[in-house]
Protein backbone atom coordinates (compact mmCIF):
# COMPACT_ATOMS: atom_id res chain seq x y z
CA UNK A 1 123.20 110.90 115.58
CA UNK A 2 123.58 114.40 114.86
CA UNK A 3 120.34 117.32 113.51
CA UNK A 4 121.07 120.80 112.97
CA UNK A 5 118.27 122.62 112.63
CA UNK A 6 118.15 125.75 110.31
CA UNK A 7 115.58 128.03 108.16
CA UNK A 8 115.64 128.82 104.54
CA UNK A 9 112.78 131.52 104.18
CA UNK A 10 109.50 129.32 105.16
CA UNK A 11 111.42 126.25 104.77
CA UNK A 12 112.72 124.77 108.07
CA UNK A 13 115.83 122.26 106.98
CA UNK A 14 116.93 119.96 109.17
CA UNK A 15 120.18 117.94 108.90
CA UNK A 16 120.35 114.87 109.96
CA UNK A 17 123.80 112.48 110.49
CA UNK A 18 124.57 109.52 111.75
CA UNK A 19 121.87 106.20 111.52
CA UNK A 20 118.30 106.16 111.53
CA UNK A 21 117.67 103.05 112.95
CA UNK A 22 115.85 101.17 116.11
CA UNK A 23 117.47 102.64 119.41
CA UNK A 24 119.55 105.39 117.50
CA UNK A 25 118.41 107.89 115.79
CA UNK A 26 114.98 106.94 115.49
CA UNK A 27 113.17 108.74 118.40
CA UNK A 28 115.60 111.89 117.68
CA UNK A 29 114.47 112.16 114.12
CA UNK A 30 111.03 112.10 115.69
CA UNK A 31 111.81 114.62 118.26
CA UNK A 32 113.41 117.51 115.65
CA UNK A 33 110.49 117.26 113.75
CA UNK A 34 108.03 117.29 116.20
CA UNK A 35 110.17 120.20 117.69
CA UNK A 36 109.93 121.84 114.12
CA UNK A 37 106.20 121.58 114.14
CA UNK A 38 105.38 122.68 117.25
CA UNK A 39 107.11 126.11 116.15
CA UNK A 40 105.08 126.36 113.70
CA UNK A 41 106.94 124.59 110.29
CA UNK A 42 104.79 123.91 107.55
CA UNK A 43 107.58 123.21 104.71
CA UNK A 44 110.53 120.94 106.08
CA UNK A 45 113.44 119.47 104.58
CA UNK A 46 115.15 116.67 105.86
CA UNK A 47 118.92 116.50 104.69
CA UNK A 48 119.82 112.82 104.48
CA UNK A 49 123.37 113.35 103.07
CA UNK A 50 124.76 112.56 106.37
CA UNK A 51 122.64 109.37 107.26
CA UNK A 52 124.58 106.20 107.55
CA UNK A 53 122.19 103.61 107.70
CA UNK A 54 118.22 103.04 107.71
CA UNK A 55 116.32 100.60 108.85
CA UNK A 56 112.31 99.51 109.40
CA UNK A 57 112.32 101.89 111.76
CA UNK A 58 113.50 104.53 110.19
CA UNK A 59 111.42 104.19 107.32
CA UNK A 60 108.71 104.55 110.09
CA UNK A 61 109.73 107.38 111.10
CA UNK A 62 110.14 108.78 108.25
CA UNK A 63 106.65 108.21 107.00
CA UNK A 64 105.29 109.08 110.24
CA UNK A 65 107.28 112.76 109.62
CA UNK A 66 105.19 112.58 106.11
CA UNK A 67 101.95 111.98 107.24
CA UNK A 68 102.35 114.15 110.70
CA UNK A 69 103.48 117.06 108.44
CA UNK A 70 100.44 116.42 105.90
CA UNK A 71 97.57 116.09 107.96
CA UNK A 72 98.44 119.93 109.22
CA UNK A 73 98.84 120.55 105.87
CA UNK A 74 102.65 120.91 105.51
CA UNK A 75 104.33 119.27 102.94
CA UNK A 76 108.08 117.02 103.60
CA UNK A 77 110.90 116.78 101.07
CA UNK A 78 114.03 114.65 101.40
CA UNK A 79 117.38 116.10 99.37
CA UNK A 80 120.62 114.79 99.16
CA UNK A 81 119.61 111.08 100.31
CA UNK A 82 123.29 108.94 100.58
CA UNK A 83 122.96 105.99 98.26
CA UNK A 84 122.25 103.79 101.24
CA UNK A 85 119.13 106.01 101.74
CA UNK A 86 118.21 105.96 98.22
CA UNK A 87 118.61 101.87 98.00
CA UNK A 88 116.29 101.51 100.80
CA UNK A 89 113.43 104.15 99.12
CA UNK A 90 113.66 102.08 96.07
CA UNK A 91 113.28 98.60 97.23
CA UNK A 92 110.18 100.10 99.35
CA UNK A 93 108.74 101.67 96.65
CA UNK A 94 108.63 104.68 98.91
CA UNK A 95 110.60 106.97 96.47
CA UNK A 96 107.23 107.24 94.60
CA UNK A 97 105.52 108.86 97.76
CA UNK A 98 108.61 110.83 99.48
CA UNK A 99 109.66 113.66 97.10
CA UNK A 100 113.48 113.41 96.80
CA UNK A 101 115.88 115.90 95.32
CA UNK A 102 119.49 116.22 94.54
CA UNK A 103 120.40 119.01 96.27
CA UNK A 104 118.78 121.28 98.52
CA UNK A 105 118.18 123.76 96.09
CA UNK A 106 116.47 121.73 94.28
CA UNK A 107 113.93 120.69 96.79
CA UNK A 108 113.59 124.32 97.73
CA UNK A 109 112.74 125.57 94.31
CA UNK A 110 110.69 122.66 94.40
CA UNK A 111 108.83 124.47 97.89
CA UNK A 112 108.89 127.58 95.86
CA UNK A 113 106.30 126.14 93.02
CA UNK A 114 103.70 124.60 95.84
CA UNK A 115 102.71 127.66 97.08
């Protein structure tokens, strides 16, 4: 599990490799955006390009990252989600709540319009 961490104007993009799953990559997805908030972030991006698997777990987590970032009124967008990614937003039904985007410029024009 891999997260680089960098900023696009007022968007703070973080990209994540490796799984998100129980035990790995879980608690470090948790941790980078925790991180990200506590510096202030109130428009992140989490790059899933990289992300080889997902799990319960990470769905958790990734929620948690949504609701965390909107009840200090942030906002979260996902871009470049691997098809394994995409599969599992789909059969959750979560791609209907997560805003997803094809590439990262995308989701930051996107960040652009909800100001």
């Amino acid at each position: 599990m891999a997260i680089s961490q960098r900023k696009d104007g007022d968007v703070t993009i973080l990209e994540i490799s490796g799984p998100i799953t129980i035990g790995q990559g879980d608690a470090a997805v948790r941790e980078a955006i925790q991180s990200a908030l506590t510096a202030g972030a109130q428009r992140i991006l989490l790059d899933l390009d990289g992300v080889t698997a997902l799990d319960s777990s990470g769905v958790g987590e990734l929620m948690s990252a949504y609701t965390s970032i909107a009840n200090r009124g942030g906002l979260l967008k996902l871009a470049r989600l691997s098809p394994k990614v995409d599969s599992v937003l789909q059969v959750t039904r979560l791609s209907g709540v997560l805003d997803s985007y094809a590439t990262e410029e995308d989701a930051l024009v996107a960040f652009a319009q909800n100001r």
